[in-house]
N, C-alpha and C. Protein backbone atom coordinates (compact mmCIF):
# COMPACT_ATOMS: atom_id res chain seq x y z
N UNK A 1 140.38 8.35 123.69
CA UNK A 1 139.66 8.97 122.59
C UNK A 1 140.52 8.89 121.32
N UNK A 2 141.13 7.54 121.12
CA UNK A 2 141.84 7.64 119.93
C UNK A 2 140.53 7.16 118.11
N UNK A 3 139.57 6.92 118.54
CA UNK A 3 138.39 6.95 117.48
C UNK A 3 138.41 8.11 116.55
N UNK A 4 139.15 8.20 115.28
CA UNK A 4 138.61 8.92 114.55
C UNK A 4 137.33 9.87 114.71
N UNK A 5 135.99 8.84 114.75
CA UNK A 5 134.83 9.20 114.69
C UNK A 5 134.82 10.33 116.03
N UNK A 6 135.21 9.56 116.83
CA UNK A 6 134.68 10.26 118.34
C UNK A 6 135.66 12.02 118.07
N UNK A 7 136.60 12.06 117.56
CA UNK A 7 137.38 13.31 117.37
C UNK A 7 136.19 13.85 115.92
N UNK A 8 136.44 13.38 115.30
CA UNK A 8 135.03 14.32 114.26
C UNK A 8 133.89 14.78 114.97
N UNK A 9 133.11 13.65 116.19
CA UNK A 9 132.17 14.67 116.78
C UNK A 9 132.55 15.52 117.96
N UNK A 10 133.53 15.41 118.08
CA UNK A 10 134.57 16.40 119.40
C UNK A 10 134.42 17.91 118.49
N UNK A 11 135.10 17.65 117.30
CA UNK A 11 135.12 19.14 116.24
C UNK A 11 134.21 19.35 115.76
N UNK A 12 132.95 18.46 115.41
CA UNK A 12 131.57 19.03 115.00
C UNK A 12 130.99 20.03 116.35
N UNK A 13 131.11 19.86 117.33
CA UNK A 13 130.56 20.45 118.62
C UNK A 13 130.96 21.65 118.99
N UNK A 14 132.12 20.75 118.89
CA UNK A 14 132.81 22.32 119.13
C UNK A 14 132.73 23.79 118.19
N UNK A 15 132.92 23.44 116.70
CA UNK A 15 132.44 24.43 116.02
C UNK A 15 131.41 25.01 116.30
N UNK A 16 130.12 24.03 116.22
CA UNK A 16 128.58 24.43 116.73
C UNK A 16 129.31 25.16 117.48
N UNK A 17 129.59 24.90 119.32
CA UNK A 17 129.15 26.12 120.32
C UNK A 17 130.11 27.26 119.78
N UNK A 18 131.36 27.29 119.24
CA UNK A 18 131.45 28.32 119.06
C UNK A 18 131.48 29.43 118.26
N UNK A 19 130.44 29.06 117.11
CA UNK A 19 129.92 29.48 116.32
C UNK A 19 128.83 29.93 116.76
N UNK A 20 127.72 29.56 117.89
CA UNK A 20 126.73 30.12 118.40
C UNK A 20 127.36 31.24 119.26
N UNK A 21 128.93 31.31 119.81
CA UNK A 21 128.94 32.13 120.77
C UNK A 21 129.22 33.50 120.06
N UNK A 22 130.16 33.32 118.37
CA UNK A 22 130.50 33.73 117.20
C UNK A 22 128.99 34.80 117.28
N UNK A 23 127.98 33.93 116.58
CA UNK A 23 126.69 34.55 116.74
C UNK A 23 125.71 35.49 117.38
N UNK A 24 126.21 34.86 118.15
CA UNK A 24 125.32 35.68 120.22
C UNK A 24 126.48 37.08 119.85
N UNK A 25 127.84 37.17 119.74
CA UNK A 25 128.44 38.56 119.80
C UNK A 25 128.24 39.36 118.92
N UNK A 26 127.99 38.56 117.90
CA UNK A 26 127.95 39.34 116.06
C UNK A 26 126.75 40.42 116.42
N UNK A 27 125.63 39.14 116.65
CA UNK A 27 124.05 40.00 116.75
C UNK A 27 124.78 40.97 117.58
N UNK A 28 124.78 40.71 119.23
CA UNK A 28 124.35 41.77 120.30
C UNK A 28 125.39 42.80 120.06
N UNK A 29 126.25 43.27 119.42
CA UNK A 29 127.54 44.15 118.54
C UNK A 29 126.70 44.89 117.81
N UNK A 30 125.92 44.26 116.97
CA UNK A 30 124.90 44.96 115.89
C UNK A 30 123.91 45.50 116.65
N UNK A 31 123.15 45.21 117.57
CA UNK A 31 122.19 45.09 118.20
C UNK A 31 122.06 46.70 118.81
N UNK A 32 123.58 46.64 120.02
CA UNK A 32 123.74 47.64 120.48
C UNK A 32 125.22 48.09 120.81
N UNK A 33 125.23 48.31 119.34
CA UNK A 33 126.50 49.29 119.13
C UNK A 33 126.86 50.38 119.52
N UNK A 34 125.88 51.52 119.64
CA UNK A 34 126.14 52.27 120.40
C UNK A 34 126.25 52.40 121.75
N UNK A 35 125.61 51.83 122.29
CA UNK A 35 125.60 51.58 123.66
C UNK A 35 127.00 50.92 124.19
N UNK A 36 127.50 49.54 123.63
CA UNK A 36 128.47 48.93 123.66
C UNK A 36 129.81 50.12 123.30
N UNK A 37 129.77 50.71 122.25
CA UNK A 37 131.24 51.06 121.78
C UNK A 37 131.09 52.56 122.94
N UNK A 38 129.99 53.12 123.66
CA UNK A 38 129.78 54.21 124.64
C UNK A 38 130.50 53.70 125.91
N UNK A 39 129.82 52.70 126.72
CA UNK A 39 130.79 51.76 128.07
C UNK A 39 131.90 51.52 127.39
N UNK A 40 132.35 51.06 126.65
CA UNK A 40 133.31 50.59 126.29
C UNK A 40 134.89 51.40 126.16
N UNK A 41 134.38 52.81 125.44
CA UNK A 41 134.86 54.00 125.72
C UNK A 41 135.25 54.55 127.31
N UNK A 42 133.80 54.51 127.33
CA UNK A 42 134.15 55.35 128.82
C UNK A 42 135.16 54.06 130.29
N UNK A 43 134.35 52.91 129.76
CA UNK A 43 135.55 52.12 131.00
C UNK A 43 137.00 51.92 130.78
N UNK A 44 137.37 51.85 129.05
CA UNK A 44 138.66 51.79 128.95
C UNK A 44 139.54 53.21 128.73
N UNK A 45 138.67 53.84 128.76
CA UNK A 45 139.12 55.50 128.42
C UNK A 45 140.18 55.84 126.97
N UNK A 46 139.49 54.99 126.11
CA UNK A 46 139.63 55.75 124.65
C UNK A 46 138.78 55.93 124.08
N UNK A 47 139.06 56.27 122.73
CA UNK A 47 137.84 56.57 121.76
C UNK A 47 136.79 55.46 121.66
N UNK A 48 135.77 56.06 120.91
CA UNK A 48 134.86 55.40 120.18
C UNK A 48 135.11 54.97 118.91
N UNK A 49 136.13 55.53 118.06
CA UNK A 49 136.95 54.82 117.16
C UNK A 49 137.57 53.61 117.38
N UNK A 50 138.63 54.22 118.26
CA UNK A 50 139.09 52.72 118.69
C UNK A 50 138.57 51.52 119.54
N UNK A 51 137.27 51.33 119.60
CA UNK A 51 136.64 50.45 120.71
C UNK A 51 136.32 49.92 119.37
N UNK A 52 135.46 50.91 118.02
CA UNK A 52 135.47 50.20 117.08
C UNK A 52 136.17 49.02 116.46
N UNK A 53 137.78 49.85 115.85
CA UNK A 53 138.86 49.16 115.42
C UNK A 53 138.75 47.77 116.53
N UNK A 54 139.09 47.96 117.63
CA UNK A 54 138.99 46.87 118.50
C UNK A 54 137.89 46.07 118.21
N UNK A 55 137.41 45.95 118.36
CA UNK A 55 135.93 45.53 118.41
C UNK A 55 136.06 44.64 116.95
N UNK A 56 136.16 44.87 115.76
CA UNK A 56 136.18 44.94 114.56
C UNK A 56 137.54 43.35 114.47
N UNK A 57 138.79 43.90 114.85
CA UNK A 57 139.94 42.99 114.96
C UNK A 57 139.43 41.79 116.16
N UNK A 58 138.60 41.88 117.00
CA UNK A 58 138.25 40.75 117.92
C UNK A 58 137.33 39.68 116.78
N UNK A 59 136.15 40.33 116.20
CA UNK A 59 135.53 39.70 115.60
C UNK A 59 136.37 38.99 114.43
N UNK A 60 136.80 39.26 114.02
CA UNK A 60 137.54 38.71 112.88
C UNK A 60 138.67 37.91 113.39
N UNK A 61 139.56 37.82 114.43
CA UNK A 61 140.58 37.09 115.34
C UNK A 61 139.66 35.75 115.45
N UNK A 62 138.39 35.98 116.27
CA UNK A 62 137.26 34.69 116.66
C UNK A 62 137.11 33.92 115.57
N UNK A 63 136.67 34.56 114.65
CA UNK A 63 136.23 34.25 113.70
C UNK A 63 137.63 32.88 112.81
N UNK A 64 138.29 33.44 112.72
CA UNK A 64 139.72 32.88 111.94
C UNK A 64 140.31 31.72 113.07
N UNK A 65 140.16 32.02 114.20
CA UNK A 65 140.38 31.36 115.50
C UNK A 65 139.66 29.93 115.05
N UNK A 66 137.94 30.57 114.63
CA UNK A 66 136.78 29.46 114.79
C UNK A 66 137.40 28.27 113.61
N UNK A 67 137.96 29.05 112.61
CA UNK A 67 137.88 28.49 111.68
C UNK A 67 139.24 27.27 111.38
N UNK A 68 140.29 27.73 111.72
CA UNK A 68 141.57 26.99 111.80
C UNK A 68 141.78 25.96 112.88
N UNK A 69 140.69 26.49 114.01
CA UNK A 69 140.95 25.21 115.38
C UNK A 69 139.89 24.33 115.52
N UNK A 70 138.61 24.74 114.74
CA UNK A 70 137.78 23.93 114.71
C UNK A 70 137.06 23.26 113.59
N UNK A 71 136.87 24.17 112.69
CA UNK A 71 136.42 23.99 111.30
C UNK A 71 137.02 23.15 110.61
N UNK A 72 138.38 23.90 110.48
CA UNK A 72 139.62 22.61 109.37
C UNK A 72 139.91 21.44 109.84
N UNK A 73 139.79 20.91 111.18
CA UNK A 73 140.03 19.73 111.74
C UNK A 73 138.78 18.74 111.40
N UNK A 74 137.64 19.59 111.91
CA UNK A 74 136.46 18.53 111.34
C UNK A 74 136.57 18.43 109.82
N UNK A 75 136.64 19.27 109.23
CA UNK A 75 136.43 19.15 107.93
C UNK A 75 137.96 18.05 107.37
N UNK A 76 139.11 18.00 107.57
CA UNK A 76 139.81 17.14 107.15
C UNK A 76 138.96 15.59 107.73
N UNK A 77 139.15 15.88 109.03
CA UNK A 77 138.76 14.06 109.55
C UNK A 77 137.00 13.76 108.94
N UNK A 78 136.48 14.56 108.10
CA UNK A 78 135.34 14.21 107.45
C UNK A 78 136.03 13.67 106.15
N UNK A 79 136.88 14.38 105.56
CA UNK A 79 137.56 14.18 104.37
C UNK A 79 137.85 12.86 104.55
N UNK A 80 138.84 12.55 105.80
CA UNK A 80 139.75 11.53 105.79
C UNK A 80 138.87 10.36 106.18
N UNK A 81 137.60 10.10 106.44
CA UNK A 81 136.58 8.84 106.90
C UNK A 81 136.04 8.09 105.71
């Protein structure tokens, strides 16, 4: 797999799925927040604050994750074609 091309659609894909998976957590977080940050509480046995904070630092980790391992790679080897 030394093809340029074939590594641009390796990082186009990859962004896609994990930007849909990005998606699927964002919604169902919003969706059912209370419910989520309630189990979440009660199985790890802290607050509902902090399931928040948690919760809050995951999304944004993914997110920055999505963006530096998948995003900037496609986007240079688009640059660089």
């Amino acid at each position: 797999m030394t093809d340029p091309q074939a590594w641009t659609a390796f990082f186009g894909w990859l962004t896609i799925v994990n930007m849909g998976i990005y998606i699927i957590s964002v919604t169902a977080l919003w969706l059912m927040r209370d419910f989520a940050y309630r189990m979440n509480a009660r199985i790890f046995g802290i607050s509902e604050e902090e399931v928040a904070r948690t919760t809050f630092r995951y999304i944004g980790a993914f997110k920055l994750l999505i963006t530096v391992f998948c995003f900037a790679p496609w986007l240079t080897l688009k640059l660089l074609a």
